[in-house]
Each structure stands twice: as C-alpha cells, then as structure tokens.
PDB file of N, CA and C in Angstrom:
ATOM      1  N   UNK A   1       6.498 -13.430   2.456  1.00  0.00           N
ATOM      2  CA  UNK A   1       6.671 -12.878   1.129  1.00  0.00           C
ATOM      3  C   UNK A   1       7.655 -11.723   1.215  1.00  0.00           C
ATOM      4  N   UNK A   2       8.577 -11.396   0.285  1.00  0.00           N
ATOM      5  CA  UNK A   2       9.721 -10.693   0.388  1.00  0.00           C
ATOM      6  C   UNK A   2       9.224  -9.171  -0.309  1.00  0.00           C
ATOM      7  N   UNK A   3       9.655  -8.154   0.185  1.00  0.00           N
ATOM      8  CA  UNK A   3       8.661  -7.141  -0.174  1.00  0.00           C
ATOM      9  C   UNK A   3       9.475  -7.000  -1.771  1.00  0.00           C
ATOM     10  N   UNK A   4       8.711  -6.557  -2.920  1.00  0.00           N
ATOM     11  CA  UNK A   4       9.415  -6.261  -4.151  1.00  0.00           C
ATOM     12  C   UNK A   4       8.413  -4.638  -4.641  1.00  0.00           C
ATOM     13  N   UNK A   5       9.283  -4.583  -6.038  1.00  0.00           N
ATOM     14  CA  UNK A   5       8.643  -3.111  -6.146  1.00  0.00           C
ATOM     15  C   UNK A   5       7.698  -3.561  -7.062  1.00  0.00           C
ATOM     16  N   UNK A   6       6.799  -2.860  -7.292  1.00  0.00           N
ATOM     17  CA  UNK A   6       5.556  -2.684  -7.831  1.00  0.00           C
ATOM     18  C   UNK A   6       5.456  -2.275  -9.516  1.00  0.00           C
ATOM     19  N   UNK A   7       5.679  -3.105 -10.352  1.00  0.00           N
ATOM     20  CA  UNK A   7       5.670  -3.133 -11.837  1.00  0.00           C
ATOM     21  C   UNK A   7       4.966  -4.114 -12.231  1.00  0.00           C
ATOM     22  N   UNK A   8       4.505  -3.632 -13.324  1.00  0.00           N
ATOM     23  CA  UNK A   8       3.983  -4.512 -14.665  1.00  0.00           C
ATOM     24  C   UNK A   8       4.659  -5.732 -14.379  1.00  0.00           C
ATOM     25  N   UNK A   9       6.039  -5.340 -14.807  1.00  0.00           N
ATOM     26  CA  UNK A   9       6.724  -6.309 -14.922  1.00  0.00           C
ATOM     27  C   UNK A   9       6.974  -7.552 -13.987  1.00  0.00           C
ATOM     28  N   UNK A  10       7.276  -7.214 -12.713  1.00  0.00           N
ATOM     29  CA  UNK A  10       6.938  -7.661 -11.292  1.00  0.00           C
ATOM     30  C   UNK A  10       5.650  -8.627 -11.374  1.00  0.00           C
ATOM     31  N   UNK A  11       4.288  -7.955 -12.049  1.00  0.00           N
ATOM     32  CA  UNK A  11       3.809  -8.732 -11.633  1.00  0.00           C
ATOM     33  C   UNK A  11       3.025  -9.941 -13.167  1.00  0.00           C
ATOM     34  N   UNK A  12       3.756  -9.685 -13.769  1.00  0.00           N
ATOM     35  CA  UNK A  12       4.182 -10.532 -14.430  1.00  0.00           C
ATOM     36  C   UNK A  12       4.652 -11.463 -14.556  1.00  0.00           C
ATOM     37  N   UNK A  13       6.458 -11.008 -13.907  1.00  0.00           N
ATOM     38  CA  UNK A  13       7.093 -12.716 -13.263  1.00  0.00           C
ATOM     39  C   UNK A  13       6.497 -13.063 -12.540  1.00  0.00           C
ATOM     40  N   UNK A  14       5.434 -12.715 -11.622  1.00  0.00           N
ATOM     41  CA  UNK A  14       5.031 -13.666 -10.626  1.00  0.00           C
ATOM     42  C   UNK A  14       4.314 -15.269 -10.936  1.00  0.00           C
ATOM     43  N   UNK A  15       3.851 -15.079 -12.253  1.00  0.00           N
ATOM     44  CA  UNK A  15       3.650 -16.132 -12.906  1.00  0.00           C
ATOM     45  C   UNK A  15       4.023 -17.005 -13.492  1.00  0.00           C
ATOM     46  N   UNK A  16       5.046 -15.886 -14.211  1.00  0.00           N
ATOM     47  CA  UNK A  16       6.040 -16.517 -15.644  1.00  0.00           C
ATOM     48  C   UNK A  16       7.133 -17.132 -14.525  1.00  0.00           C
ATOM     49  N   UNK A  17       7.381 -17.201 -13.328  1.00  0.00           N
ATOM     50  CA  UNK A  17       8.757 -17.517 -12.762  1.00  0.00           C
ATOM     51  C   UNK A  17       8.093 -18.885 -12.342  1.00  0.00           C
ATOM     52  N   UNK A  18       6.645 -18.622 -11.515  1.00  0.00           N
ATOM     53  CA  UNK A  18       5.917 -20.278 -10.620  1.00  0.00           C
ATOM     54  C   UNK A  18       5.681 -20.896 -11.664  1.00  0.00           C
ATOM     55  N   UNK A  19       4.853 -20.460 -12.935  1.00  0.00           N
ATOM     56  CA  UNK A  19       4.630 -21.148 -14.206  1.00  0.00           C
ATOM     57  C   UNK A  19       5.849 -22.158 -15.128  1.00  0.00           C
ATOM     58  N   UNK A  20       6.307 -20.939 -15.824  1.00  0.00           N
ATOM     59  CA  UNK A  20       7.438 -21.539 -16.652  1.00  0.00           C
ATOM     60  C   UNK A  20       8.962 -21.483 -16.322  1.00  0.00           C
ATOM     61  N   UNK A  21       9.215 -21.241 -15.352  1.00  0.00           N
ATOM     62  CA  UNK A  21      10.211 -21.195 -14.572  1.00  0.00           C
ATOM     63  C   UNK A  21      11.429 -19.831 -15.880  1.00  0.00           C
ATOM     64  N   UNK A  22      11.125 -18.911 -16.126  1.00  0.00           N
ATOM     65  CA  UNK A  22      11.826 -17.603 -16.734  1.00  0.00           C
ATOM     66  C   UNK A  22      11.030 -16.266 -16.206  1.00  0.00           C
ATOM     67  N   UNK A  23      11.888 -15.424 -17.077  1.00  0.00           N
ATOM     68  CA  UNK A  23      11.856 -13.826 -15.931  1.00  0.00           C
ATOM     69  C   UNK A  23      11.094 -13.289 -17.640  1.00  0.00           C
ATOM     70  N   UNK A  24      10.636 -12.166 -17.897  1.00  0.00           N
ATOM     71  CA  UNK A  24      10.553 -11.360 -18.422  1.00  0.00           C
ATOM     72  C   UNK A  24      11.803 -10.809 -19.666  1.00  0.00           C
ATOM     73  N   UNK A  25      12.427 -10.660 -18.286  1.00  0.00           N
ATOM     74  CA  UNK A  25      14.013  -9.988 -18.853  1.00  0.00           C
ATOM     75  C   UNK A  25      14.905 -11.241 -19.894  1.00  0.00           C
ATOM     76  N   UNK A  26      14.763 -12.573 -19.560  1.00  0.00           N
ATOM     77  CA  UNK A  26      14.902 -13.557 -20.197  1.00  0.00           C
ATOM     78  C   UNK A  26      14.654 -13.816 -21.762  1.00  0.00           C
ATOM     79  N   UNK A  27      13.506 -13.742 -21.487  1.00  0.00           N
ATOM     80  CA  UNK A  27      12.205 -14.200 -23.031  1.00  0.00           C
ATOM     81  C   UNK A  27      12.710 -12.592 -23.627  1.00  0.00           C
ATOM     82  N   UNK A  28      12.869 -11.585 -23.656  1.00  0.00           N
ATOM     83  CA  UNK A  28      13.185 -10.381 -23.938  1.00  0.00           C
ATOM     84  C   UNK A  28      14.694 -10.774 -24.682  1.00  0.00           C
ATOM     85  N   UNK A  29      15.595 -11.300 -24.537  1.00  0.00           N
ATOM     86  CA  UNK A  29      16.822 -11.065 -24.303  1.00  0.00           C
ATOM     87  C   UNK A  29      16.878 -12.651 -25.560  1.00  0.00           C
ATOM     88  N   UNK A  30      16.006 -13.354 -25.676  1.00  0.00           N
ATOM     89  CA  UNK A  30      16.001 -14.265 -26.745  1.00  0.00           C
ATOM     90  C   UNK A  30      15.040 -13.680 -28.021  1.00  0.00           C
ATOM     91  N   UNK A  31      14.162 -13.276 -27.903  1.00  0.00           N
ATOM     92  CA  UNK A  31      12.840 -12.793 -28.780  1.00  0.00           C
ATOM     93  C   UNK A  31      12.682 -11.202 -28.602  1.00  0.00           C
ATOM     94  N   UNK A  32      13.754  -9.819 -29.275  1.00  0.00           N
ATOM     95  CA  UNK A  32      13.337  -8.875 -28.711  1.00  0.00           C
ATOM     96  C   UNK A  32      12.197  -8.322 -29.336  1.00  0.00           C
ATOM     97  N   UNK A  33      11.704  -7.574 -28.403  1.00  0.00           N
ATOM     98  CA  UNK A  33      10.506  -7.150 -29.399  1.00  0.00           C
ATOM     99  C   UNK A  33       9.083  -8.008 -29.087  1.00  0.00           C
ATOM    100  N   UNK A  34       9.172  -9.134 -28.792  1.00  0.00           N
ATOM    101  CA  UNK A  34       7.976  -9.901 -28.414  1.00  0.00           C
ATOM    102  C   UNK A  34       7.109  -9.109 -27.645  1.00  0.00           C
ATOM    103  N   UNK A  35       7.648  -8.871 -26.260  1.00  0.00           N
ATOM    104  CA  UNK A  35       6.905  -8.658 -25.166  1.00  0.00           C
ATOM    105  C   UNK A  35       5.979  -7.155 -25.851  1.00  0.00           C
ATOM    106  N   UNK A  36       6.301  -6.572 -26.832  1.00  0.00           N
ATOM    107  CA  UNK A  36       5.616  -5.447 -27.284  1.00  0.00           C
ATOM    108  C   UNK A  36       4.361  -5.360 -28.128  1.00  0.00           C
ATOM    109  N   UNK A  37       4.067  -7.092 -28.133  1.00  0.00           N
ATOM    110  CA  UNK A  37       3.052  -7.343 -28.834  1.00  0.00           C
ATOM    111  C   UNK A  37       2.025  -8.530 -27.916  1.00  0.00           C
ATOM    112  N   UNK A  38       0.714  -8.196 -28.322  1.00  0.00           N
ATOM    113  CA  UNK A  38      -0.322  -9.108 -27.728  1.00  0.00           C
ATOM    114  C   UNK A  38      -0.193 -10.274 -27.713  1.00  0.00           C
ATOM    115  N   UNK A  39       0.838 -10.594 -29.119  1.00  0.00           N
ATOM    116  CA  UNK A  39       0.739 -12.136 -29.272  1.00  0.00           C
ATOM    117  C   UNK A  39       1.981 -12.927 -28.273  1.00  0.00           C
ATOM    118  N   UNK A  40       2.644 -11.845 -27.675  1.00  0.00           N
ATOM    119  CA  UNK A  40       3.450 -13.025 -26.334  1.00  0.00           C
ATOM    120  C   UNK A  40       2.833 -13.305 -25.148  1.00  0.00           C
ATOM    121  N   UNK A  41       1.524 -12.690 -24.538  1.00  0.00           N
ATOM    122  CA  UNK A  41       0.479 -13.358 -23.687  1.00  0.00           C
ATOM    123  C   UNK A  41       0.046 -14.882 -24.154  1.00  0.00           C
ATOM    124  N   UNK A  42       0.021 -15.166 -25.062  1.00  0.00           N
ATOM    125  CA  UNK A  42      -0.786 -16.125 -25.790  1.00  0.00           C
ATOM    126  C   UNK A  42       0.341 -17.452 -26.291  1.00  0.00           C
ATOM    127  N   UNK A  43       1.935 -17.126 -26.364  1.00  0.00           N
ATOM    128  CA  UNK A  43       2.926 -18.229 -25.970  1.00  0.00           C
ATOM    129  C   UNK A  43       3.569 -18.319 -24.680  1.00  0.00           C
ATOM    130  N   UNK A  44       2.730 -17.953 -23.909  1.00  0.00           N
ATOM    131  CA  UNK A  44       2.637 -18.360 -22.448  1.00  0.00           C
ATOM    132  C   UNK A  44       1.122 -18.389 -21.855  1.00  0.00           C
ATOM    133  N   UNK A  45       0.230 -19.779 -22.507  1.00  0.00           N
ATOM    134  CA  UNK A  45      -1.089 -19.567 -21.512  1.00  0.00           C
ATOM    135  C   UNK A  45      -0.943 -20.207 -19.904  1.00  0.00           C
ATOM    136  N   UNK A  46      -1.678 -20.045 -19.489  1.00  0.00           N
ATOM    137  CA  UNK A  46      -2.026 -20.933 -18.209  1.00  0.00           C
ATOM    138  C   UNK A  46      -3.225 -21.310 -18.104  1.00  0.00           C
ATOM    139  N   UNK A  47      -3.891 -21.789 -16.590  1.00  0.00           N
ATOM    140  CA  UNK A  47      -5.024 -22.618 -16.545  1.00  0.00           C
ATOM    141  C   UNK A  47      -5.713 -21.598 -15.905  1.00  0.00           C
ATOM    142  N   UNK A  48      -7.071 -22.052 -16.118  1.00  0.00           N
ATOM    143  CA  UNK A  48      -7.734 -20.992 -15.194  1.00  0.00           C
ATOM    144  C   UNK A  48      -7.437 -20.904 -13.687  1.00  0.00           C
ATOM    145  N   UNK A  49      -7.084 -22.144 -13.134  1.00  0.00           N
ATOM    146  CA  UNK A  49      -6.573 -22.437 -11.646  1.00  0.00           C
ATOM    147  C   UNK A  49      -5.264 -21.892 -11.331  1.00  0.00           C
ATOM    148  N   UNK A  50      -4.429 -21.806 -12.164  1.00  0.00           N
ATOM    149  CA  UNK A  50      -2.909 -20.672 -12.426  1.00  0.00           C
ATOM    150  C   UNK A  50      -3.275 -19.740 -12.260  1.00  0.00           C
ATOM    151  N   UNK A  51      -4.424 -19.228 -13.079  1.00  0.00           N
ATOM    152  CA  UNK A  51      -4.187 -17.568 -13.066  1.00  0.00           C
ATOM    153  C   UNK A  51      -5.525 -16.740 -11.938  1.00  0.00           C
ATOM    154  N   UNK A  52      -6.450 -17.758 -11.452  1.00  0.00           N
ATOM    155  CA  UNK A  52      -7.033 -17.651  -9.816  1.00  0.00           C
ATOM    156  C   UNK A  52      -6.015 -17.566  -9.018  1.00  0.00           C
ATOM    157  N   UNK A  53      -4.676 -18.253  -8.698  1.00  0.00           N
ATOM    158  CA  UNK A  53      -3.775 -18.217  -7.733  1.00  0.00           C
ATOM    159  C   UNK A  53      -2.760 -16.894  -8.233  1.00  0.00           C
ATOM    160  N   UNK A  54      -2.514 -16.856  -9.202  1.00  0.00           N
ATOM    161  CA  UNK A  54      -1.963 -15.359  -9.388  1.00  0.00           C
ATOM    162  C   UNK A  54      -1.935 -14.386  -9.287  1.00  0.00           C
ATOM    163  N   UNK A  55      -4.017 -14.502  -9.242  1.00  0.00           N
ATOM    164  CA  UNK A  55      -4.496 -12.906  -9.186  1.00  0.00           C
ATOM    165  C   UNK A  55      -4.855 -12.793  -7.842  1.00  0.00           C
ATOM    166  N   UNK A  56      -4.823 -13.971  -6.990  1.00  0.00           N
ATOM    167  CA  UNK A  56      -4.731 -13.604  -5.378  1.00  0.00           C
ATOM    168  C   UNK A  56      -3.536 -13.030  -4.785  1.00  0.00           C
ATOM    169  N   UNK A  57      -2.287 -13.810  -5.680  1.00  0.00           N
ATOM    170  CA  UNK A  57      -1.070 -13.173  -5.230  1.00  0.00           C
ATOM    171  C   UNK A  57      -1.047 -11.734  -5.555  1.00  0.00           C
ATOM    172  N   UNK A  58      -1.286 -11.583  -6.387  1.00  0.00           N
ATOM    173  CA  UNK A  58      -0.496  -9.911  -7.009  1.00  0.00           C
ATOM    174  C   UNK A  58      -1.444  -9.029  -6.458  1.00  0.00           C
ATOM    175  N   UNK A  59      -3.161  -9.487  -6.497  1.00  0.00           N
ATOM    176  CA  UNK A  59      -3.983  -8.181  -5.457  1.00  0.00           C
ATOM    177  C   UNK A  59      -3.299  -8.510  -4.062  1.00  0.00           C
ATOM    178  N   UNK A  60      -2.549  -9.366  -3.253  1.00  0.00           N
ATOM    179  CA  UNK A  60      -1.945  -8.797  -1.863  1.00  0.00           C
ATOM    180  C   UNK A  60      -0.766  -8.277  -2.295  1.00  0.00           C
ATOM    181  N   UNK A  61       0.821  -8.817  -3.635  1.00  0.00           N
ATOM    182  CA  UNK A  61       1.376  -7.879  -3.753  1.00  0.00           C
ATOM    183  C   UNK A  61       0.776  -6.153  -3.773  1.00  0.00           C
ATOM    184  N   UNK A  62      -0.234  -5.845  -4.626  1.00  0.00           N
ATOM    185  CA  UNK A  62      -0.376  -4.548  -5.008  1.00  0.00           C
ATOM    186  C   UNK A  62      -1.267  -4.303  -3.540  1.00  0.00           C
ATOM    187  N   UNK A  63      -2.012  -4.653  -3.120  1.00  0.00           N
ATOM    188  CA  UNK A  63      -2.651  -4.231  -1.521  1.00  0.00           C
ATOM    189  C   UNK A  63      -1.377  -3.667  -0.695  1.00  0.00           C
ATOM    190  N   UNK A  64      -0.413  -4.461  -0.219  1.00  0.00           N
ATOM    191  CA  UNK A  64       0.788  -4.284   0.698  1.00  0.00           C
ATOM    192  C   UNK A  64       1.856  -2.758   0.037  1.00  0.00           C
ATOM    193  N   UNK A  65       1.887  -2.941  -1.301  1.00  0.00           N
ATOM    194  CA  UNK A  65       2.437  -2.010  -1.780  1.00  0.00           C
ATOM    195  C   UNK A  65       1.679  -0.635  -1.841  1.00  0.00           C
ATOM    196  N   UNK A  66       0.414  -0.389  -1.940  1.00  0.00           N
ATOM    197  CA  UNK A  66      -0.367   0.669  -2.129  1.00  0.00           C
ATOM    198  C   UNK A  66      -1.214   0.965  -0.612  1.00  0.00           C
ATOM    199  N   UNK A  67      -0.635  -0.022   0.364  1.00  0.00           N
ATOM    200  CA  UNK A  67      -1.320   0.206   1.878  1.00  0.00           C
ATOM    201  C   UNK A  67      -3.160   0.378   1.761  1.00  0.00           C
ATOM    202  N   UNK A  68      -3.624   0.281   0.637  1.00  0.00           N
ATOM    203  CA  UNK A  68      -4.874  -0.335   0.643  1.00  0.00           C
ATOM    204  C   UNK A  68      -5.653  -1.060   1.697  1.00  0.00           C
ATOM    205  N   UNK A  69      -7.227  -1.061   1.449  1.00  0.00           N
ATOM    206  CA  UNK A  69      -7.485  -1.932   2.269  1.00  0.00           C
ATOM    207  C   UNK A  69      -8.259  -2.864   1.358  1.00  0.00           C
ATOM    208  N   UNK A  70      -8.929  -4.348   1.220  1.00  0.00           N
ATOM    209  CA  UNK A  70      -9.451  -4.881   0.307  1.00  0.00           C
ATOM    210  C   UNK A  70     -10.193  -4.572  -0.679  1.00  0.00           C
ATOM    211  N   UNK A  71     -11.522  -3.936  -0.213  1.00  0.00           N
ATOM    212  CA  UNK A  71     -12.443  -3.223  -0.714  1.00  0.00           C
ATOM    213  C   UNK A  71     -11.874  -2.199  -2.127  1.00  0.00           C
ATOM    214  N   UNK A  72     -10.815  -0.895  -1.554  1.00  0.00           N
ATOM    215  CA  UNK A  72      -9.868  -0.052  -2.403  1.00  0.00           C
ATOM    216  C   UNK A  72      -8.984  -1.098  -3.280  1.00  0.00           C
ATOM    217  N   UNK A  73      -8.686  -2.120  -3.183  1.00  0.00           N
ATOM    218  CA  UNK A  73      -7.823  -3.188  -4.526  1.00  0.00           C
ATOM    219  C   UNK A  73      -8.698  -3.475  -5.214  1.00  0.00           C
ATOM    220  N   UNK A  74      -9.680  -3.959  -4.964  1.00  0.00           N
ATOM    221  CA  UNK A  74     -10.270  -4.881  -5.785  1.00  0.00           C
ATOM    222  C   UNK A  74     -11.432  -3.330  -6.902  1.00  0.00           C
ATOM    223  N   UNK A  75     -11.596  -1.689  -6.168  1.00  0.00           N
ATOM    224  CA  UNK A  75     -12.077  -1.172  -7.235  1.00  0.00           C
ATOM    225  C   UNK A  75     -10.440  -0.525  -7.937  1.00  0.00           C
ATOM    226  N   UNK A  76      -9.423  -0.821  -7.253  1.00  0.00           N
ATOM    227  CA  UNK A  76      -8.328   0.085  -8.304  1.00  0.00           C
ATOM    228  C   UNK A  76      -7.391  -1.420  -8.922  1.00  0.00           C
ATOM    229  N   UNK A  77      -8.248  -2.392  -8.719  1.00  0.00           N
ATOM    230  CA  UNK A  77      -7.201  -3.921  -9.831  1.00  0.00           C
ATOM    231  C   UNK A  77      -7.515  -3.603 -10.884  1.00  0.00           C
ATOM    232  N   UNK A  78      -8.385  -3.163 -11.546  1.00  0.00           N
ATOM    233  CA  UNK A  78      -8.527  -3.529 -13.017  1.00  0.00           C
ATOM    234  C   UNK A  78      -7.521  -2.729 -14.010  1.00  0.00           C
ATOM    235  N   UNK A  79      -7.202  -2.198 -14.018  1.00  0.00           N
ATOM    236  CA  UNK A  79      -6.109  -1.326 -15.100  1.00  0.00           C
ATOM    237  C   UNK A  79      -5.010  -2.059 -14.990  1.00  0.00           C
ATOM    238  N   UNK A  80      -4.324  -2.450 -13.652  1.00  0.00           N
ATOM    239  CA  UNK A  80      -3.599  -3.204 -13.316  1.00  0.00           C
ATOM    240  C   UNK A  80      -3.455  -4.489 -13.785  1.00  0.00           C
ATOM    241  N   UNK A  81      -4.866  -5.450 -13.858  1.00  0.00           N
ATOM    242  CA  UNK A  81      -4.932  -6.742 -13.995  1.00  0.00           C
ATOM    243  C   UNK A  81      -4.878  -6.765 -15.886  1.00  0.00           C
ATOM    244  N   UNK A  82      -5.627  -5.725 -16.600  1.00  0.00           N
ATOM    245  CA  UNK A  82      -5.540  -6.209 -17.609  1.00  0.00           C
ATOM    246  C   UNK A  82      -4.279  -5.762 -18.669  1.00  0.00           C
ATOM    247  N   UNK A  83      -3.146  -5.239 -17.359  1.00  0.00           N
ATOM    248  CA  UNK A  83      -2.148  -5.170 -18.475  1.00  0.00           C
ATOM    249  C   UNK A  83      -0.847  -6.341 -17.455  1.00  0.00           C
ATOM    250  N   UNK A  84      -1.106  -6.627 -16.977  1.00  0.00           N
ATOM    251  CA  UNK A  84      -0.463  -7.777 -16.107  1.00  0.00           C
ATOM    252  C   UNK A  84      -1.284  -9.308 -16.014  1.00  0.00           C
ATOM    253  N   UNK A  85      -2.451  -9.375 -16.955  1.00  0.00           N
ATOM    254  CA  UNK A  85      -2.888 -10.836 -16.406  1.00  0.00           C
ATOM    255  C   UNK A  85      -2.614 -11.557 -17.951  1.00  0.00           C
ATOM    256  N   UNK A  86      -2.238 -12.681 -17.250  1.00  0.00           N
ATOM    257  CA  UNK A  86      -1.481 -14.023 -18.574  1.00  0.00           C
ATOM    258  C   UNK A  86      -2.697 -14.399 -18.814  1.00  0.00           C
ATOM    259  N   UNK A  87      -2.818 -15.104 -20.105  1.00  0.00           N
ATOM    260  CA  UNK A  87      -3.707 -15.456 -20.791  1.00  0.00           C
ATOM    261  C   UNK A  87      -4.264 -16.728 -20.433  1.00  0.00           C
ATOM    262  N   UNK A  88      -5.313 -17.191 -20.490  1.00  0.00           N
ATOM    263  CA  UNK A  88      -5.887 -18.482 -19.894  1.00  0.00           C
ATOM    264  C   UNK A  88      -6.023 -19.283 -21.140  1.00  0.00           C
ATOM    265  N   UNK A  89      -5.838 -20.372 -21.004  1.00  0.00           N
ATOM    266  CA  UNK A  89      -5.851 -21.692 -22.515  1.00  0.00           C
ATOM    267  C   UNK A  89      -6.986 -21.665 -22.424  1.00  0.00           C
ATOM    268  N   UNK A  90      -7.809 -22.264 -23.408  1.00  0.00           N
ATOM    269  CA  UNK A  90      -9.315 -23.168 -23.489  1.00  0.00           C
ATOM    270  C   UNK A  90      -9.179 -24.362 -23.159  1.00  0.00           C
ATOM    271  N   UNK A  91      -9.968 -25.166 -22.443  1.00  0.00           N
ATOM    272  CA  UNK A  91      -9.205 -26.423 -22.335  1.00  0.00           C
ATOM    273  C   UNK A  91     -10.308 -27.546 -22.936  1.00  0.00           C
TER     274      UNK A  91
END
C-alpha cells in the first residue's frame, strides 16, 4: 500500500475510486456544491460487503498514519468513520 496523506477526502476515494471508478475532485468539478450536502452519500451507495472492506482499509490507512496500535483505532475511528463512511443500500 502506497503511503497517502490522511483526509476525509482520502478516505473517501478509497471507495469512490474501487467502487465507482471517480475521485471526489471529479463529481465536485461536474455537480458543485453536492459534496456539501448529505444527499451525495446516498448517489453513491454500496453493499454492506463494500463498505466491511473499506472500513478495514481506511482503519489500517488511519492506524499506519496515526502510528496507533489496534485497540487506540478502533476507540479514535468513530468521528472519523462517520464523516468518511459511504452509505450502504437496503437490499
């Protein structure tokens, strides 16, 4: 894994890039203004099995970046996760 810096945004694409194959900066640059509202989580859902593999990725991105050890991610993910986690469909 290639080391990157540590944003919202960052960990954001990590989804939106394996998912729907676009960046942030993209969907921004067609729709401005979207990303500033709740309702652009929700024209990008995923599966619950998407966003289990996401949130494994981004707690070792944010672990590696914050030199953490497991235990310390998983009580300092949550502020993190709920402004970085994509929305899950109903299925």
């Amino acid at each position: 894994m290639k080391k990157i810096k540590l944003t919202i945004e960052n960990l954001i694409n990590l989804w939106m890039t394996k998912i729907y194959n676009t960046t942030i900066q993209e969907e921004q640059s067609k729709n401005p203004g979207l990303f500033a509202s709740s309702e652009w989580y929700k024209q990008y859902p995923v599966t619950q099995q998407q966003h289990d593999e996401w949130e494994i990725e981004a707690k070792e991105v944010f672990r590696k970046f914050t030199k953490l050890n497991k235990k310390l991610v998983n009580r300092y993910w949550g502020l993190t996760y709920l402004n970085s986690s994509p929305y899950i469909k109903k299925i």
